[in-house]
C-alpha atoms as a PDB file:
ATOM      1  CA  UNK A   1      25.386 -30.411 -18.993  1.00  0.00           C
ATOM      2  CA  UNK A   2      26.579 -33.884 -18.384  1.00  0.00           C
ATOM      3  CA  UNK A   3      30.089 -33.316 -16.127  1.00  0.00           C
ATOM      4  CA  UNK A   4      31.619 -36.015 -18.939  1.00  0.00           C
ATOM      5  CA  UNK A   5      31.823 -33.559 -21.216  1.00  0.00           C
ATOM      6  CA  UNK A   6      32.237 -30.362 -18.783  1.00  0.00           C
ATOM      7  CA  UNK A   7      36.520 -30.492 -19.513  1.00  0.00           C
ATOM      8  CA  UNK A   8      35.733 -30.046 -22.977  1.00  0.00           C
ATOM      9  CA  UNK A   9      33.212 -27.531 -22.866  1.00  0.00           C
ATOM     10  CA  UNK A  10      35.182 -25.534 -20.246  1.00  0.00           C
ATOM     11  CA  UNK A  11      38.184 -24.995 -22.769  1.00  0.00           C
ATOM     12  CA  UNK A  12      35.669 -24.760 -25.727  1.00  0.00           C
ATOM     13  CA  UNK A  13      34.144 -21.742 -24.232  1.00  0.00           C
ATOM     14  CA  UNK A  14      37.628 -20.521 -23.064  1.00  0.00           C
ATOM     15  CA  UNK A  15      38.472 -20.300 -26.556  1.00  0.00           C
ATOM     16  CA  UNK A  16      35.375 -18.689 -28.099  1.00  0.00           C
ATOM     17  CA  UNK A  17      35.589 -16.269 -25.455  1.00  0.00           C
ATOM     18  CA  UNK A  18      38.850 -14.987 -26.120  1.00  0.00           C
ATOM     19  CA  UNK A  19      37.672 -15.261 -29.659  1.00  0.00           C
ATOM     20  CA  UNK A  20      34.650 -13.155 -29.174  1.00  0.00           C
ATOM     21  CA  UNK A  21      36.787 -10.465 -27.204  1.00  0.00           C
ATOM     22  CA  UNK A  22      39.090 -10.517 -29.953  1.00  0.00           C
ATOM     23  CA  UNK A  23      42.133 -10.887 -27.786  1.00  0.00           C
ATOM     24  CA  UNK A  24      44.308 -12.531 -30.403  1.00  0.00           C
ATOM     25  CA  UNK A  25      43.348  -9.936 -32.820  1.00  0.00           C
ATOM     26  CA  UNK A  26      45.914  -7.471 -34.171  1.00  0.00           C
ATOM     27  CA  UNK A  27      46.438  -4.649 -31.984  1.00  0.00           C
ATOM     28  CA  UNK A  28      45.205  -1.965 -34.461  1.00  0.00           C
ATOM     29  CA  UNK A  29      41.372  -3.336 -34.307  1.00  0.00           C
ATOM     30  CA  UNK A  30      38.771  -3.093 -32.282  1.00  0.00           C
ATOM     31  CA  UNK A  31      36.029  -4.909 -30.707  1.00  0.00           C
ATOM     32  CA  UNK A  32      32.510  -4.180 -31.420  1.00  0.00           C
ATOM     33  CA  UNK A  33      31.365  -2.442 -28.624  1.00  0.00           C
ATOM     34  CA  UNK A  34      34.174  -2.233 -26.178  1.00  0.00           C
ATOM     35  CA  UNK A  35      37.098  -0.120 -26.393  1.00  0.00           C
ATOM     36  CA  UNK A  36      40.835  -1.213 -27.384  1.00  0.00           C
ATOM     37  CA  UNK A  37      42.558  -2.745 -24.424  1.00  0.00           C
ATOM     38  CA  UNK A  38      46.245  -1.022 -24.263  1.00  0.00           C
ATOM     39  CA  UNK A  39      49.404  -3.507 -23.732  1.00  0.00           C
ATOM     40  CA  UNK A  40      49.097  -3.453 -20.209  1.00  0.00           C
ATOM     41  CA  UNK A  41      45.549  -3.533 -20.048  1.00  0.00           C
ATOM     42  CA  UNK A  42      45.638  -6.744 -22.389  1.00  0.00           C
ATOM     43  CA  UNK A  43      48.252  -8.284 -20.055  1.00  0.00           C
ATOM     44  CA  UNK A  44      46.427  -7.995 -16.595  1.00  0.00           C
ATOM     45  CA  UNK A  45      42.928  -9.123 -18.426  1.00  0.00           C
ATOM     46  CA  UNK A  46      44.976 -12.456 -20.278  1.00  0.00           C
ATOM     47  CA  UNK A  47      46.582 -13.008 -17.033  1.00  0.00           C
ATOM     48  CA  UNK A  48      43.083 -12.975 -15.073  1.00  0.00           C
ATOM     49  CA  UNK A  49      41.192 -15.314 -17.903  1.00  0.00           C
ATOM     50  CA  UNK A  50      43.836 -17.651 -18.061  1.00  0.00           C
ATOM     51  CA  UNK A  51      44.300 -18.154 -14.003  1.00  0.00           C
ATOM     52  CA  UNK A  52      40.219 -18.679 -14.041  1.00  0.00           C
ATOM     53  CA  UNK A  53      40.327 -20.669 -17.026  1.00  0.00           C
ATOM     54  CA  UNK A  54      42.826 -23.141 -15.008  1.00  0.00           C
ATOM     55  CA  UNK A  55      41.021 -22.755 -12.130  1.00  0.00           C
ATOM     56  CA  UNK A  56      37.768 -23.671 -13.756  1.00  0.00           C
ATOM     57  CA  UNK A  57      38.905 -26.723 -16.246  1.00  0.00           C
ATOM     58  CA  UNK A  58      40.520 -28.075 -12.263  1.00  0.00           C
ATOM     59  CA  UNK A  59      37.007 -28.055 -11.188  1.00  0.00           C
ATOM     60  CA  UNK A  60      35.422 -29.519 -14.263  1.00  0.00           C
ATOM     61  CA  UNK A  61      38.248 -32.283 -14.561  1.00  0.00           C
ATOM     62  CA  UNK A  62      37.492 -33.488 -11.052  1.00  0.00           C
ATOM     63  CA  UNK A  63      33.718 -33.594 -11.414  1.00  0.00           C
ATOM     64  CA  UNK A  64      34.359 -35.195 -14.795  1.00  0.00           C
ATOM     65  CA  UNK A  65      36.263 -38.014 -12.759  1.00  0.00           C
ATOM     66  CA  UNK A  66      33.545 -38.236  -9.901  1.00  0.00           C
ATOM     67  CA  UNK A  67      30.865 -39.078 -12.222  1.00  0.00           C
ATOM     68  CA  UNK A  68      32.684 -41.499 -13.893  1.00  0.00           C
ATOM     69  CA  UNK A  69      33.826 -43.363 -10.425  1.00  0.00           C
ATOM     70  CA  UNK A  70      30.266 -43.208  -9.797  1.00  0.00           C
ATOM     71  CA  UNK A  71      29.152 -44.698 -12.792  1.00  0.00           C
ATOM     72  CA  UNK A  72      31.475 -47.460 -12.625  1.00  0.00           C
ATOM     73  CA  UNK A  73      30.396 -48.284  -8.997  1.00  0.00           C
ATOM     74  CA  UNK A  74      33.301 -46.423  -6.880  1.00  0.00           C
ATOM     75  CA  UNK A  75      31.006 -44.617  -4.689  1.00  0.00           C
ATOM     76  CA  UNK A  76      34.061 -43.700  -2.474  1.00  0.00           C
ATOM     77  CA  UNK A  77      36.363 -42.819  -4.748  1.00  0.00           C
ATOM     78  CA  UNK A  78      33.746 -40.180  -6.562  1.00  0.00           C
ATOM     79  CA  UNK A  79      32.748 -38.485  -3.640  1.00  0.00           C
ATOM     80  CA  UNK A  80      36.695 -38.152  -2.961  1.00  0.00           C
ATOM     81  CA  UNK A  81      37.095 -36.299  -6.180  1.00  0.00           C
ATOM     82  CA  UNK A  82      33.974 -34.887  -4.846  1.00  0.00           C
ATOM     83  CA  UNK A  83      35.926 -33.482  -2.082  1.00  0.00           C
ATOM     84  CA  UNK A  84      38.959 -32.112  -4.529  1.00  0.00           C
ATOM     85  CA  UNK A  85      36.029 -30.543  -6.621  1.00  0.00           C
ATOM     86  CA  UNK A  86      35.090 -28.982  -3.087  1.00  0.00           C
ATOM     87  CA  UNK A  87      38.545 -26.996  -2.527  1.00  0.00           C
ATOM     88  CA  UNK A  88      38.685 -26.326  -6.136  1.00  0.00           C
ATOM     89  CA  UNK A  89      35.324 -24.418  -6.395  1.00  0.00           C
ATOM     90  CA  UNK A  90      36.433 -22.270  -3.123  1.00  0.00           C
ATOM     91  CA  UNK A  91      39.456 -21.260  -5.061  1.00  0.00           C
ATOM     92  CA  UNK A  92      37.488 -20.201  -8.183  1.00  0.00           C
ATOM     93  CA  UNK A  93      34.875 -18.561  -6.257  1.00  0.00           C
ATOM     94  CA  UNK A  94      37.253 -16.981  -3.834  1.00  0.00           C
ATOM     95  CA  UNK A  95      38.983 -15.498  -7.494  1.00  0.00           C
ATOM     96  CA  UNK A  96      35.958 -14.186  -8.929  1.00  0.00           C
ATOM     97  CA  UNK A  97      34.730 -12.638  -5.684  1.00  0.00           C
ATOM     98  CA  UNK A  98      37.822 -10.683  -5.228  1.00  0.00           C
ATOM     99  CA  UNK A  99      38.109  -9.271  -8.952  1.00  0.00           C
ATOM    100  CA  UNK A 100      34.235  -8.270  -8.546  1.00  0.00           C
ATOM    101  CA  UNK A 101      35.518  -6.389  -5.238  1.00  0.00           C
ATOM    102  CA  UNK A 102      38.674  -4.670  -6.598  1.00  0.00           C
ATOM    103  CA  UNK A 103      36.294  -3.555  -9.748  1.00  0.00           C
ATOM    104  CA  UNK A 104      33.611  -2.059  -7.116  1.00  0.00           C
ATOM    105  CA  UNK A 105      37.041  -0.279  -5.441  1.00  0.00           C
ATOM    106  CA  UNK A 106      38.054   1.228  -8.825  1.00  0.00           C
ATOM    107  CA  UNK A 107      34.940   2.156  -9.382  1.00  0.00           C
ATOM    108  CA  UNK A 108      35.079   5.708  -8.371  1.00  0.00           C
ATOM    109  CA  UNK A 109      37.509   6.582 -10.968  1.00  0.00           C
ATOM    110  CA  UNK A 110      37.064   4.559 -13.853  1.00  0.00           C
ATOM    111  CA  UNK A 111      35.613   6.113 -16.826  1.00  0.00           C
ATOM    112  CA  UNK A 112      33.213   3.627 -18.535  1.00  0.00           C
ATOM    113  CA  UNK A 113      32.106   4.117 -22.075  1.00  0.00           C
ATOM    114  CA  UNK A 114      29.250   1.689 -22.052  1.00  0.00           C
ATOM    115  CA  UNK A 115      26.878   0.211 -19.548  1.00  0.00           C
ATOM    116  CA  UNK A 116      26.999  -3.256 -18.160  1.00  0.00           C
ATOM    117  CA  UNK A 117      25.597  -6.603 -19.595  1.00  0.00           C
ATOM    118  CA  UNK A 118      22.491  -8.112 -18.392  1.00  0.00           C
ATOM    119  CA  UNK A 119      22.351 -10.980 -17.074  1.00  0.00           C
ATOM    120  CA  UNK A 120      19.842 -13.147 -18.738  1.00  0.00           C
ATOM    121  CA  UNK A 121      17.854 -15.773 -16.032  1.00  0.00           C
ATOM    122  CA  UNK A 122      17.180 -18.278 -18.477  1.00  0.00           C
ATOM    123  CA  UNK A 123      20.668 -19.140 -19.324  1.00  0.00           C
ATOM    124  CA  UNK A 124      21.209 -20.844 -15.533  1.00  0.00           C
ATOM    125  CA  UNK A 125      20.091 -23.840 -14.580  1.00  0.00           C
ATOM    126  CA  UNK A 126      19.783 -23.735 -11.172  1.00  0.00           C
ATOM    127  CA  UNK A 127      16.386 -22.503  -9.426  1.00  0.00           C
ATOM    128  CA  UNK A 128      18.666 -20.461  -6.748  1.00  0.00           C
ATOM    129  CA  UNK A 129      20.001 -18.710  -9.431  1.00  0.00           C
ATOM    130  CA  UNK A 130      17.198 -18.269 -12.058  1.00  0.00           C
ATOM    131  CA  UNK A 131      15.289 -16.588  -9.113  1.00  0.00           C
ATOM    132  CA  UNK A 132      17.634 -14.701  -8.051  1.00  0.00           C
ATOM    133  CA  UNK A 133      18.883 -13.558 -11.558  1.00  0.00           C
ATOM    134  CA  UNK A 134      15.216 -12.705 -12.116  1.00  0.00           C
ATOM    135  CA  UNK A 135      14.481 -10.921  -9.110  1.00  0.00           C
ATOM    136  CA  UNK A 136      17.270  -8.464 -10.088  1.00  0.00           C
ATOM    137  CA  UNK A 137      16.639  -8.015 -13.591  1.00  0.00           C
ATOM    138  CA  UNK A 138      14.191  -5.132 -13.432  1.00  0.00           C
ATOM    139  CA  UNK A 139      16.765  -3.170 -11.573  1.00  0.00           C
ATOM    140  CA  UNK A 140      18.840  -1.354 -14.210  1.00  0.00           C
ATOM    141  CA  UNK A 141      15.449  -0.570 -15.938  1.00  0.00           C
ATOM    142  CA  UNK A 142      15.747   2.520 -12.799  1.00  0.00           C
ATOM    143  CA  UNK A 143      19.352   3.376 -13.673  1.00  0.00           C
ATOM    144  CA  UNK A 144      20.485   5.324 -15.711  1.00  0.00           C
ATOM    145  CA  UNK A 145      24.127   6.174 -15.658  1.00  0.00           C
ATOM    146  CA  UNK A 146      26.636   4.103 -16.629  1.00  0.00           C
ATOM    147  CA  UNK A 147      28.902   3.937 -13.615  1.00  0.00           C
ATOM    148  CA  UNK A 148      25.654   3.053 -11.422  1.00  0.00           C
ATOM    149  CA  UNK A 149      24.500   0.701 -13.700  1.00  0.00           C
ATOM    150  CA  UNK A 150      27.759  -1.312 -13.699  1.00  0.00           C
ATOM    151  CA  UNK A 151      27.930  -0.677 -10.026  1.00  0.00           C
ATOM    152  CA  UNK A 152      25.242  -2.882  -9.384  1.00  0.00           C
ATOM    153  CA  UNK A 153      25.931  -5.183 -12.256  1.00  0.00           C
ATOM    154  CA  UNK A 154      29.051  -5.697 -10.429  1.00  0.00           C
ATOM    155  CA  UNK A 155      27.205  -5.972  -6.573  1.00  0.00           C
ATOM    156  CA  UNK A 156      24.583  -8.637  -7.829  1.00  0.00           C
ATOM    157  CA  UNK A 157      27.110 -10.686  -9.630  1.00  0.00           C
ATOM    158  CA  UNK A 158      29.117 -10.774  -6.448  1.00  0.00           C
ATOM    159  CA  UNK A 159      26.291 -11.632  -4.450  1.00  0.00           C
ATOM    160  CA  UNK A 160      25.228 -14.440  -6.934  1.00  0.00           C
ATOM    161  CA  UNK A 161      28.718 -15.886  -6.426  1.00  0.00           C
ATOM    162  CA  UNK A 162      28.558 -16.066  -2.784  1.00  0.00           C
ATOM    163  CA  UNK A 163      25.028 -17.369  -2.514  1.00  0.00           C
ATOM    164  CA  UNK A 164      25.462 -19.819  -4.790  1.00  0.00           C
ATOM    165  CA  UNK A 165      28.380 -21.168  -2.735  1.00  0.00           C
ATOM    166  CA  UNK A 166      26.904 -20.965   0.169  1.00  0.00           C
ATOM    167  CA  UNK A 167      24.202 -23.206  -1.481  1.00  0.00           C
ATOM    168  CA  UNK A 168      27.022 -25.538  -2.603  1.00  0.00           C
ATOM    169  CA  UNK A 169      28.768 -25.743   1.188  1.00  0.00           C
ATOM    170  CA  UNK A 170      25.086 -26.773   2.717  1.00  0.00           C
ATOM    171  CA  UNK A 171      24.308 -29.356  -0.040  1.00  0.00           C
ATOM    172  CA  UNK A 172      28.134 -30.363   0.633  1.00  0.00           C
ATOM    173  CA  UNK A 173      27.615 -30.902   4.374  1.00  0.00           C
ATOM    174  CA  UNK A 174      24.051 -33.059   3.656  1.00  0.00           C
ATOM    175  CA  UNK A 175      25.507 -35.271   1.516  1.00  0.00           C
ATOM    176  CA  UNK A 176      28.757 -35.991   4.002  1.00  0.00           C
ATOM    177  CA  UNK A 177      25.953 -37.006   6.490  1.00  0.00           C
ATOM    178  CA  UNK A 178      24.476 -39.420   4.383  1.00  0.00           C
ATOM    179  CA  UNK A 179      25.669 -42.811   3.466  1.00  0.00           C
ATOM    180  CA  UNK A 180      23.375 -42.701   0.300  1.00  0.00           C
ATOM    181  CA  UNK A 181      24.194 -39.819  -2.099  1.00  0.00           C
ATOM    182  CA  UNK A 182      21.032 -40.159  -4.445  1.00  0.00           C
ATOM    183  CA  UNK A 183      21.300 -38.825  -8.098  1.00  0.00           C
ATOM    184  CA  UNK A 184      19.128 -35.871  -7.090  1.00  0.00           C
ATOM    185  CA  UNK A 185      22.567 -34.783  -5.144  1.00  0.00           C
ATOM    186  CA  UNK A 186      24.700 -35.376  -8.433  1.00  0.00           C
ATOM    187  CA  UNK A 187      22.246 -33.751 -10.252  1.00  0.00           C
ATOM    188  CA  UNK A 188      22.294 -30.307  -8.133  1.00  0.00           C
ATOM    189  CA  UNK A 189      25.985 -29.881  -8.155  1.00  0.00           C
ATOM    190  CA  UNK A 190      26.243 -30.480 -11.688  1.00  0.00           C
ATOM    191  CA  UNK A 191      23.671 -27.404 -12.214  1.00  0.00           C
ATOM    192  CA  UNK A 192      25.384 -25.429  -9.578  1.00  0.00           C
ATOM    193  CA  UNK A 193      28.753 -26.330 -11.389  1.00  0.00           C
ATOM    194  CA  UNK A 194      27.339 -24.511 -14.794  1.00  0.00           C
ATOM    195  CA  UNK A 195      26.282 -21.630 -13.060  1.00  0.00           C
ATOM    196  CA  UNK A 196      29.614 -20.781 -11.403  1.00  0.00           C
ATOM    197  CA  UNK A 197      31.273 -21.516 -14.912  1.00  0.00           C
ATOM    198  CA  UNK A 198      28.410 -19.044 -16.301  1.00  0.00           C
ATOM    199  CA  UNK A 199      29.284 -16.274 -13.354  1.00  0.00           C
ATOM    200  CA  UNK A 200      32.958 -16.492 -14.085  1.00  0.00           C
ATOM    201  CA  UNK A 201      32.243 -15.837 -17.904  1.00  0.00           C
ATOM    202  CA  UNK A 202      29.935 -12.662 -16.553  1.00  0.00           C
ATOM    203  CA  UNK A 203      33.158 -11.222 -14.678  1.00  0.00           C
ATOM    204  CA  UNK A 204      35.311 -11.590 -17.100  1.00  0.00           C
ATOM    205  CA  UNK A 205      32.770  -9.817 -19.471  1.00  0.00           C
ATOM    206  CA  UNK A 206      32.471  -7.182 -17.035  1.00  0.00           C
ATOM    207  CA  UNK A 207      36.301  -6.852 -16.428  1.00  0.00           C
ATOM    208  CA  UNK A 208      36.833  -6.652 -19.894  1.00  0.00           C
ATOM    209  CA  UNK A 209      34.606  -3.695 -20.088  1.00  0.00           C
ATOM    210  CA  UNK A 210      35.970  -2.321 -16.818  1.00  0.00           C
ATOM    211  CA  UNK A 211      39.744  -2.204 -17.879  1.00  0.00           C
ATOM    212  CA  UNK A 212      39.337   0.555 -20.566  1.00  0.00           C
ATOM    213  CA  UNK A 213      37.921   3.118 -18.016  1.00  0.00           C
ATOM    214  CA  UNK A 214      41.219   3.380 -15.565  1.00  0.00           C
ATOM    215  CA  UNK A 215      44.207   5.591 -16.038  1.00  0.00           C
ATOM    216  CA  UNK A 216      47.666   4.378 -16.405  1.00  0.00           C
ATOM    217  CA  UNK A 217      48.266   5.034 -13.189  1.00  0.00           C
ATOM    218  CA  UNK A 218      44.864   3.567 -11.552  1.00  0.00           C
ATOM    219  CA  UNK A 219      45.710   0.490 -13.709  1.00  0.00           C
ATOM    220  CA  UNK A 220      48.622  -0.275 -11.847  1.00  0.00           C
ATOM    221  CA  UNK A 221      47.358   0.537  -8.508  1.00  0.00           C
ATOM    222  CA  UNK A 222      44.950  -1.975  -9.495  1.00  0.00           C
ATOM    223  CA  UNK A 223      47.249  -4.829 -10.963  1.00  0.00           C
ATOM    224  CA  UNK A 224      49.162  -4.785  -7.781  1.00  0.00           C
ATOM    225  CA  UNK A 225      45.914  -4.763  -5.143  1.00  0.00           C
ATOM    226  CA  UNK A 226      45.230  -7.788  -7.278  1.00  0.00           C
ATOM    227  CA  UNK A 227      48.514  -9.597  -6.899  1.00  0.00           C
ATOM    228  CA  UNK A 228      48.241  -8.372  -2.984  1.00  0.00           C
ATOM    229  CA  UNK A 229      45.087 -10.291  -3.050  1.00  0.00           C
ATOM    230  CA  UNK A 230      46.084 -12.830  -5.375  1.00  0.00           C
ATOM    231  CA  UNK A 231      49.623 -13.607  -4.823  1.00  0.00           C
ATOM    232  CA  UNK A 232      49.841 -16.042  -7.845  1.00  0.00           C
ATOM    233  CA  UNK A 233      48.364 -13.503 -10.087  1.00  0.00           C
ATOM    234  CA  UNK A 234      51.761 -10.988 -10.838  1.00  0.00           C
ATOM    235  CA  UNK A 235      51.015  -8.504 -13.695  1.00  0.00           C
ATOM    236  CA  UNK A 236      53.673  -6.040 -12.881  1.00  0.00           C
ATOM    237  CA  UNK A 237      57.074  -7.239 -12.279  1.00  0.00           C
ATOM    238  CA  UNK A 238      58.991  -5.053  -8.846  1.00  0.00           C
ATOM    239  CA  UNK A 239      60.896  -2.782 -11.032  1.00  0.00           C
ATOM    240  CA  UNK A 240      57.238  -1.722 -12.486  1.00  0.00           C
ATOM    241  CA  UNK A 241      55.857  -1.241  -9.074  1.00  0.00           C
ATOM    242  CA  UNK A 242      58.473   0.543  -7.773  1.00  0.00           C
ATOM    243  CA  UNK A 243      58.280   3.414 -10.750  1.00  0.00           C
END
């Protein structure tokens, strides 16, 4: 994906995903294949996709900029933006990880209707991820119930996150060594850029999924570990946590 276009396509597929989850239907429907998300349900899942969506057009803006600086000769100014990019994909990452942690706490008690997507290898672009998509795949083929199934759906999206940023940091610190960034560098991060954009889409997927399966009162025992763990995310005001 070339990174001038990645703003664009960020808040393209924003908007067809809240499309395909239906989430400015009418109440009274349902989407095929998942359950109806209750008013409260609805408003800690909007809150979540919009804070990544943010989070992830950030990202995409500043990479959009870098490649353009580049282009027009600014070496020093695009690997600046480079830099912002940097802080920016620790933020998103740092998000996704913790909602694929507070799902694997919940866990235990949710109630899940349907199993968990798979992930398909051949829709990332980078060879850490294709392999390791692929060398999970034949997993769930072993697994039979639901809860276990997203259980590990869950575990080896987390994982995917953290390796891939940990294969982000090291290309990070080669490049700040070296006073000649070649285009294989560029190149890298803008693969690695579409498959953290493509593992944020998975957990919101699977958090859309998730959401149905908790009790009233599990859901806000989750909201607020999520606002204790993401202080800018708030979906329960204090007279709702105090009840």
């Amino acid at each position: 994906m070339n990174w001038v276009w990645g703003g664009g396509v960020l808040v393209a597929v924003g908007v067809l995903l809240r499309r395909a989850l239906q989430m400015d239907a009418p109440r009274g429907e349902k989407c095929k294949g998942l359950s109806l998300l209750s008013r409260e349900q609805a408003r800690i899942y909007e809150l979540v996709v919009r804070d990544m969506e943010i989070e992830a057009t950030i990202l995409g803006v500043a990479l959009n900029e870098a490649i353009e600086e580049r282009d027009s000769g600014n070496n020093e100014n695009a690997w600046r933006l480079v830099l912002l990019a940097a802080s920016e994909w620790d933020r998103l990452s740092g998000t996704t990880v913790t909602l694929l942690s507070q799902m694997s706490k919940y866990l235990p008690v949710a109630r899940l209707e349907s199993p968990a997507r798979r992930m398909n290898p051949e829709r990332f672009k980078s060879k850490i991820m294709i392999d390791y998509v692929r060398l999970h795949e034949i997993l769930p083929q072993f697994v039979f119930h639901s809860r276990l199934w997203f259980q590990l759906h869950v575990r080896v999206m987390r994982r995917a996150v953290e390796s891939l940023t940990a294969e982000f940091r090291h290309l990070h610190r080669i490049a700040e060594r070296s006073e000649v960034r070649p285009l294989e560098l560029w190149a890298r991060l803008d693969l690695y850029f579409h498959d953290l954009d493509l593992l944020t889409k998975e957990t919101l997927l699977a958090l859309r999924a998730f959401l149905p399966g908790l009790s009233e009162d599990e859901l806000r025992k989750f909201g607020v570990d999520l606002h204790a763990q993401l202080p800018r995310f708030a979906p329960f005001d204090a007279t709702t946590k105090n009840k």
